[in-house]
C-alpha atoms as a PDB file:
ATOM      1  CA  UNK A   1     -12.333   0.505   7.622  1.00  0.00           C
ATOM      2  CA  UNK A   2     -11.274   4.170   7.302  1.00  0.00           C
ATOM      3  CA  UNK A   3      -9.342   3.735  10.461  1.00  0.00           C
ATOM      4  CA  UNK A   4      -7.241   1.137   8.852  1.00  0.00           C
ATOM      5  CA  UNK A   5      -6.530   2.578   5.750  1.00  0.00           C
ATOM      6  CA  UNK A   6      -5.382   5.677   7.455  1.00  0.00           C
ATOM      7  CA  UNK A   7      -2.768   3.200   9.631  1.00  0.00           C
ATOM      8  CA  UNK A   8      -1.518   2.053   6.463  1.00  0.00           C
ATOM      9  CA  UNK A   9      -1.371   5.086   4.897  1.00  0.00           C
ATOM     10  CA  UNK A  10       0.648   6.220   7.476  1.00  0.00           C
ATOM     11  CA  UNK A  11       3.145   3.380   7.862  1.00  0.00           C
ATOM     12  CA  UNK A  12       3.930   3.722   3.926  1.00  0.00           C
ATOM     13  CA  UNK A  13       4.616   7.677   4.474  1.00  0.00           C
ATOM     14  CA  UNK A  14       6.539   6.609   7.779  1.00  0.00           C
ATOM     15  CA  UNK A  15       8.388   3.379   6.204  1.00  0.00           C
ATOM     16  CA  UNK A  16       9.412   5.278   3.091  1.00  0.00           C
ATOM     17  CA  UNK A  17      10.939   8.427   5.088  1.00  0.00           C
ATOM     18  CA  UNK A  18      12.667   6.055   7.413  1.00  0.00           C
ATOM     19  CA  UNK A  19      14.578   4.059   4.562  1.00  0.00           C
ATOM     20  CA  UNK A  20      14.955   7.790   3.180  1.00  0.00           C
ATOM     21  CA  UNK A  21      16.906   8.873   5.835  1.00  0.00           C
ATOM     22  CA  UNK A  22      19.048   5.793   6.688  1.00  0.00           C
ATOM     23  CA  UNK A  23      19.966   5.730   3.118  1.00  0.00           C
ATOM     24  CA  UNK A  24      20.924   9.463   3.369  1.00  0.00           C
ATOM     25  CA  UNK A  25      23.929   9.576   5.752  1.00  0.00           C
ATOM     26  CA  UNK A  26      27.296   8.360   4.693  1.00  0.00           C
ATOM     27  CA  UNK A  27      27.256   5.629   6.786  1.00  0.00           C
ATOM     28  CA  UNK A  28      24.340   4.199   6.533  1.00  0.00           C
ATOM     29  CA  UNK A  29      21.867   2.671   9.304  1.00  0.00           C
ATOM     30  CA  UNK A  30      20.912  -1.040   7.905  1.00  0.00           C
ATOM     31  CA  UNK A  31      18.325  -1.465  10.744  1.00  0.00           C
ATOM     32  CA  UNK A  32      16.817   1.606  10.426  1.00  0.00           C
ATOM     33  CA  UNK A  33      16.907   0.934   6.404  1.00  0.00           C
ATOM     34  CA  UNK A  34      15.010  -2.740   6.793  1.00  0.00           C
ATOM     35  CA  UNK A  35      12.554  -1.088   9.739  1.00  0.00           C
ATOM     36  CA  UNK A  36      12.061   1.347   7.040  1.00  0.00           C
ATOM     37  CA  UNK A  37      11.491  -1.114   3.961  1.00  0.00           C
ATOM     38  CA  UNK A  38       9.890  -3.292   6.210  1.00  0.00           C
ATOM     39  CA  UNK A  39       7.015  -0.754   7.457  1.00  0.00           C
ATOM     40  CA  UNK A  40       6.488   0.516   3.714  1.00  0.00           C
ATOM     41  CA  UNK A  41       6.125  -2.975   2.263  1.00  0.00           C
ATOM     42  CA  UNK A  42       4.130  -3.745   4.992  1.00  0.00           C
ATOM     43  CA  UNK A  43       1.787  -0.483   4.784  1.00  0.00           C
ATOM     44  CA  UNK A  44       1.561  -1.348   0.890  1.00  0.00           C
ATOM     45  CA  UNK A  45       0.438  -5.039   1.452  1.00  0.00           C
ATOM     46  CA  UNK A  46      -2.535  -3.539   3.557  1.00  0.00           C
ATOM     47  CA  UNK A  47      -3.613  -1.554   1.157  1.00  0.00           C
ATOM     48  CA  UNK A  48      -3.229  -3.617  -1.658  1.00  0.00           C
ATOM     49  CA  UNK A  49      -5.211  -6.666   0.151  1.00  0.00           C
ATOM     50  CA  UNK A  50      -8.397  -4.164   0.506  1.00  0.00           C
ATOM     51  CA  UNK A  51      -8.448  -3.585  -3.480  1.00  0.00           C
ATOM     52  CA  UNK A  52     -10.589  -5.181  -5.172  1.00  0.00           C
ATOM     53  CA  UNK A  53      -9.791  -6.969  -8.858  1.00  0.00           C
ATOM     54  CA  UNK A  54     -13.014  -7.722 -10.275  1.00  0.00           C
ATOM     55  CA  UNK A  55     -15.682  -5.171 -11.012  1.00  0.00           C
ATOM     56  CA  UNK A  56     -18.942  -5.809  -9.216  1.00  0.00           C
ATOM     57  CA  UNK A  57     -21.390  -8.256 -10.868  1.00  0.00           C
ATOM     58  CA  UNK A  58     -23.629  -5.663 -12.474  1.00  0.00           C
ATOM     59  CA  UNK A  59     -21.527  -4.366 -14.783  1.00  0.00           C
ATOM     60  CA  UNK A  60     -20.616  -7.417 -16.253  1.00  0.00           C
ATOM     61  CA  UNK A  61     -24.768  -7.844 -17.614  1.00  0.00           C
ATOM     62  CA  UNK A  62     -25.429  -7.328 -21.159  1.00  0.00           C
ATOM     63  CA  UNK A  63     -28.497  -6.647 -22.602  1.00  0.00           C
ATOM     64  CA  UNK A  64     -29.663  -8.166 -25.418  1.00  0.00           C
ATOM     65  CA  UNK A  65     -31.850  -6.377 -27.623  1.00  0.00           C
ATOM     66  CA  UNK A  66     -33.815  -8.000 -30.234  1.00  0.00           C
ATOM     67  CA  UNK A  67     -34.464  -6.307 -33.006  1.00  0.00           C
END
């Protein structure tokens, strides 16, 4: 699990400088821009499909206290 956040860690940092630098020249690179989008929306889905939404069951107990 570590290993594979790392990999998409890495494609985000390597996607985003990609589209960086084919965006940076005057005439710019439209492969290298959609590799570069491409890896980076690609390294964020990865992440993104390890989050959880939901809290874990425990906190959602309440205890009732009579009085």
């Amino acid at each position: 699990m570590k290993h594979k956040n790392t990999i998409s860690y890495l494609l985000i940092i390597l996607g985003g400088s990609i589209a960086i630098y084919a965006n940076a020249n005057e005439k710019q690179n439209t492969i290298l821009l959609v590799l570069g989008i491409f890896a980076l929306m690609f390294g964020l889905y990865r992440i993104s499909s390890t989050l959880n939404s939901k809290p874990p069951k425990n906190d959602y107990k309440v205890i009732d206290e009579e009085e």
